[in-house]
C-alpha atoms as a PDB file:
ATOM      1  CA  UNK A   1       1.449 -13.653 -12.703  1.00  0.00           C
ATOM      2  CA  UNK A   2       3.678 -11.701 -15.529  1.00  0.00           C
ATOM      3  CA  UNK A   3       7.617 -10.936 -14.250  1.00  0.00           C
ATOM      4  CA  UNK A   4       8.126  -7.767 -16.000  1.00  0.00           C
ATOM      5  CA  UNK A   5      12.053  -6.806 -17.291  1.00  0.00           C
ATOM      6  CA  UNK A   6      12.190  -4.405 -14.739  1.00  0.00           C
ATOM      7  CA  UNK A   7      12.312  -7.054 -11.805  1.00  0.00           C
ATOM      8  CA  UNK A   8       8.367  -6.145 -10.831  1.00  0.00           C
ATOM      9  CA  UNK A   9       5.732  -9.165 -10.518  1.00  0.00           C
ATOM     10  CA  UNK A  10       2.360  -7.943 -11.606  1.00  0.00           C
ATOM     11  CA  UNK A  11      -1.175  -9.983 -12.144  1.00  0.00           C
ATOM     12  CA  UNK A  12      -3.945  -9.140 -14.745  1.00  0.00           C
ATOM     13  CA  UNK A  13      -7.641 -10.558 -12.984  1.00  0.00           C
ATOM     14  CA  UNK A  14     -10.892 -10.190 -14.639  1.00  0.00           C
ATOM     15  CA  UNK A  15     -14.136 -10.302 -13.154  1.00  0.00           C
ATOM     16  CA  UNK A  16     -17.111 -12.098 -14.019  1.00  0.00           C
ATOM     17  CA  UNK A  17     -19.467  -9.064 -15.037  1.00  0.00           C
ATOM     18  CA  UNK A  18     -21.847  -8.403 -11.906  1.00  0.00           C
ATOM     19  CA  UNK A  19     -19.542 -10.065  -9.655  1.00  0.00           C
ATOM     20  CA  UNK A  20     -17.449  -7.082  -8.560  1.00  0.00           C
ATOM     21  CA  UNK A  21     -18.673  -4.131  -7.692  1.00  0.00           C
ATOM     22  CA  UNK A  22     -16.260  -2.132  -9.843  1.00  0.00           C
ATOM     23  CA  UNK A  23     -17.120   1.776  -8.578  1.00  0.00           C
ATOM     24  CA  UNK A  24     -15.439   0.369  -5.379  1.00  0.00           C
ATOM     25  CA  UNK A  25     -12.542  -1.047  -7.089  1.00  0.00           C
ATOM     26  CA  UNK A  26     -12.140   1.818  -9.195  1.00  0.00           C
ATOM     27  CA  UNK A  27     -11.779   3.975  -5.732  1.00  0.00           C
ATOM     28  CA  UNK A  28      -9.686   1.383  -4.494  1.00  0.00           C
ATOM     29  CA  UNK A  29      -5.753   1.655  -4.473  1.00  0.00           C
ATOM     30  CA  UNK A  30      -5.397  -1.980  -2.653  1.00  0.00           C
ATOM     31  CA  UNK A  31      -6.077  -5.196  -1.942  1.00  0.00           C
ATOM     32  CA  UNK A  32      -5.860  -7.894   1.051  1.00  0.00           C
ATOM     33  CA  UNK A  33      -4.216 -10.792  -0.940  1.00  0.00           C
ATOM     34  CA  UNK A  34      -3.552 -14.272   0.416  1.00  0.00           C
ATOM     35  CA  UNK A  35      -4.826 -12.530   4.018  1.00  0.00           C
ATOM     36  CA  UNK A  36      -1.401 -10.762   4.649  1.00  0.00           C
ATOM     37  CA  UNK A  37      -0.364  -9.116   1.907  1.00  0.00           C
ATOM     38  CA  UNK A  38      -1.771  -5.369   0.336  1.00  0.00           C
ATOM     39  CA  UNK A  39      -1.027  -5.395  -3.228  1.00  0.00           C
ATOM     40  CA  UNK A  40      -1.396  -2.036  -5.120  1.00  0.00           C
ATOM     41  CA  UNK A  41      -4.209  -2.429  -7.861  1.00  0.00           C
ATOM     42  CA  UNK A  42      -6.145  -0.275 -10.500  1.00  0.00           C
ATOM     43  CA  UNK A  43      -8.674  -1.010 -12.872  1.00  0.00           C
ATOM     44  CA  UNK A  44      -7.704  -1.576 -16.702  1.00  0.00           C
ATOM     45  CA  UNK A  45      -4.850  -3.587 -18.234  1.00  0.00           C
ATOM     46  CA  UNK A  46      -1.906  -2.334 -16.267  1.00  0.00           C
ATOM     47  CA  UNK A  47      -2.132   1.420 -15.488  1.00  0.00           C
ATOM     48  CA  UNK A  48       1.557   2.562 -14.753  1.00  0.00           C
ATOM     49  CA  UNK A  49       0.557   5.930 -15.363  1.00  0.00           C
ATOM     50  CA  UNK A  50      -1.882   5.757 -13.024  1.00  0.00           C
ATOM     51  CA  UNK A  51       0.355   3.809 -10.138  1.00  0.00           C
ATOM     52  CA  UNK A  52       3.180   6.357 -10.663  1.00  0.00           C
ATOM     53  CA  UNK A  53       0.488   9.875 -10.451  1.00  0.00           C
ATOM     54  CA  UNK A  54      -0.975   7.675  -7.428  1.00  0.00           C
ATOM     55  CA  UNK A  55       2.671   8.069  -5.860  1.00  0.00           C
ATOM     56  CA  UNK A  56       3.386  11.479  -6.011  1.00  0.00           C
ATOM     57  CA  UNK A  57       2.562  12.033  -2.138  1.00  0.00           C
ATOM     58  CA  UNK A  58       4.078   9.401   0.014  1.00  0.00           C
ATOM     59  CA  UNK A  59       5.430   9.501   3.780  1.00  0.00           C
ATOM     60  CA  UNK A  60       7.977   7.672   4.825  1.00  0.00           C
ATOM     61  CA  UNK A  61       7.784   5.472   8.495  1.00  0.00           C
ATOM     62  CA  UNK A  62      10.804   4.488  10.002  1.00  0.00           C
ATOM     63  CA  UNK A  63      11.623   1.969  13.051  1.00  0.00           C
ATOM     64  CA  UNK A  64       9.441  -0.708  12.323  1.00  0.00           C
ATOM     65  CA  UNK A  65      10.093  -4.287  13.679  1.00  0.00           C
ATOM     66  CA  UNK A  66      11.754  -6.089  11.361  1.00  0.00           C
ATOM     67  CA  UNK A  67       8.565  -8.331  12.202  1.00  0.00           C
ATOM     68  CA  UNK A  68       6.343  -5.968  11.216  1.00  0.00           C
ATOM     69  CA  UNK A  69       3.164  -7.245   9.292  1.00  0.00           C
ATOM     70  CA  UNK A  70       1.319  -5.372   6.553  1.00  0.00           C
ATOM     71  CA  UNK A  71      -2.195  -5.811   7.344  1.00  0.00           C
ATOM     72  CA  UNK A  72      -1.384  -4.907  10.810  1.00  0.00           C
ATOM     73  CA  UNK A  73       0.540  -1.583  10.451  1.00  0.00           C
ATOM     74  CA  UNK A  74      -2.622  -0.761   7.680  1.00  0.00           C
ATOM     75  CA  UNK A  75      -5.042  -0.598  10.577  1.00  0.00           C
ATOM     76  CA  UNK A  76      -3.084   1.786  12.491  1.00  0.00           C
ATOM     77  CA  UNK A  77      -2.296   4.239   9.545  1.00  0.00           C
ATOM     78  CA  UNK A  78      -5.427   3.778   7.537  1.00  0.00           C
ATOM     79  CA  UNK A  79      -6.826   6.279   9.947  1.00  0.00           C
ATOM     80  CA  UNK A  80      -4.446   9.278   9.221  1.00  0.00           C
ATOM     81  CA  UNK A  81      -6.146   9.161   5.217  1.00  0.00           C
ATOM     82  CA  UNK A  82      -3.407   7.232   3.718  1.00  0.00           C
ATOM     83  CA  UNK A  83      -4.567   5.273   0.716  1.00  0.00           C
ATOM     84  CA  UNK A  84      -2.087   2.523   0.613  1.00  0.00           C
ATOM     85  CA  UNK A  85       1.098   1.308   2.168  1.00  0.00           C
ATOM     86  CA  UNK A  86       3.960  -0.862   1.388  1.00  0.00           C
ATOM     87  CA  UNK A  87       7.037  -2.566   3.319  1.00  0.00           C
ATOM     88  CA  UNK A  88       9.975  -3.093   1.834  1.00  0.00           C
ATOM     89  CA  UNK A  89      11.613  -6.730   1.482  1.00  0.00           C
ATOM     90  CA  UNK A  90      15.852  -6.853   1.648  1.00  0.00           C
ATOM     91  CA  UNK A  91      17.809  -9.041  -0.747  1.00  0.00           C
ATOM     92  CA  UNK A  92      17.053 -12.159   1.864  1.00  0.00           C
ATOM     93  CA  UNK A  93      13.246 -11.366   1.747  1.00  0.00           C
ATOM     94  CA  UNK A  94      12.872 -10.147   5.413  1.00  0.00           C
ATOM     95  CA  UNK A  95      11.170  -6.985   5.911  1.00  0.00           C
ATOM     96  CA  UNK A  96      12.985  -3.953   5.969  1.00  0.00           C
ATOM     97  CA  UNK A  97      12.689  -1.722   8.978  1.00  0.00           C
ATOM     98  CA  UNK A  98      10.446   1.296   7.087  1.00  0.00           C
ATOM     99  CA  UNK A  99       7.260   1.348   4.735  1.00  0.00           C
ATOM    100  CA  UNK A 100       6.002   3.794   2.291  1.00  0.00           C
ATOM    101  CA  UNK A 101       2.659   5.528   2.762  1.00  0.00           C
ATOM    102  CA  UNK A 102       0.735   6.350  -0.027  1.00  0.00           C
ATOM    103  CA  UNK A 103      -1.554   9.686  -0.107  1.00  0.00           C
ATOM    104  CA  UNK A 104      -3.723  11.158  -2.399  1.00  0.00           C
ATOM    105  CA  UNK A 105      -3.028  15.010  -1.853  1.00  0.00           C
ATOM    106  CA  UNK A 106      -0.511  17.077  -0.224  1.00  0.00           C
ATOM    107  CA  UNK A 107      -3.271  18.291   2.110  1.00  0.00           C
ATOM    108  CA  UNK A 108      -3.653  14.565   3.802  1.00  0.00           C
ATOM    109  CA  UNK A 109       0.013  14.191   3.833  1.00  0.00           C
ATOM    110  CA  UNK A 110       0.114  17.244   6.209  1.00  0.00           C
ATOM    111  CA  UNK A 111      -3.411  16.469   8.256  1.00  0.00           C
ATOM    112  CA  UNK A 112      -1.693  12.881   8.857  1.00  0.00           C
ATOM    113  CA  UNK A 113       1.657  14.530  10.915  1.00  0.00           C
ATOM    114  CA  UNK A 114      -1.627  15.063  13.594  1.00  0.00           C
ATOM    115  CA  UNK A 115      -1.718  11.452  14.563  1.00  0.00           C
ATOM    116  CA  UNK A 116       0.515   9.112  16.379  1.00  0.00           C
ATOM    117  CA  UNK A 117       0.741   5.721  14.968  1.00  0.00           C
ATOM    118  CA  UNK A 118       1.049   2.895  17.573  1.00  0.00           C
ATOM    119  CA  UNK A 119       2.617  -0.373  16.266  1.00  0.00           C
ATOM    120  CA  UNK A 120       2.706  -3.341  18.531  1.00  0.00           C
ATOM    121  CA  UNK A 121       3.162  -0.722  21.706  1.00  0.00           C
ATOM    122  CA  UNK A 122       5.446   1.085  19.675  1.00  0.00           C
ATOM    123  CA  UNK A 123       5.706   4.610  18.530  1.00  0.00           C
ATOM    124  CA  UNK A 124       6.573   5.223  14.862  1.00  0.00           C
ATOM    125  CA  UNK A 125       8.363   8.012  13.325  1.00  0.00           C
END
């Protein structure tokens, strides 16, 4: 784990060659860690450019319980196209009642505004 100046916590893995199957990863824009978290990844030694091109199209979801869990939430809106998510944590490391979607084009952005996304028998926005 490296704590960068600018507050962010970021890790550097390598894979025993053969062991990943790296045309997967290299498609991939997250990762189940510790079985409740999505971390943001790419392939190489860290990639800002890449992370910060990859965020260009976002969506923004508001009214989330301030319970809300990651994983969860990621099988409801993995179906509108969205690549990746994210919740915000406050200053007391609660969850914060909205979460960033992550697209890859403008066109999937707009396709997603067809689907309602149900989250714990409530209706996001």
């Amino acid at each position: 784990m490296i704590r960068e100046s600018s507050n962010k916590t970021r890790a550097e893995v390598n894979f025993v060659p053969g062991s990943a199957k790296m045309k997967e990863l290299n498609n991939s824009w997250c990762l189940l860690f510790i079985g409740k978290y999505l971390v943001r990844i790419t392939t190489g030694t860290h990639n800002s450019q890449k992370l910060s091109e990859r965020s260009k199209f976002t969506r923004r979801i508001t009214d989330l319980p301030e319970d809300a869990n990651e994983v969860l939430l990621w099988r409801q809106v993995k179906r509108t196209g969205a690549k990746a998510l994210h919740i915000f944590k406050n200053n007391n490391d609660n969850n914060m009642r909205s979460t960033t979607v992550y697209f890859l084009n403008e066109k999937d952005i707009t396709d997603s505004s067809k689907f309602t996304i149900v989250y714990n028998n409530s209706k996001l926005s």
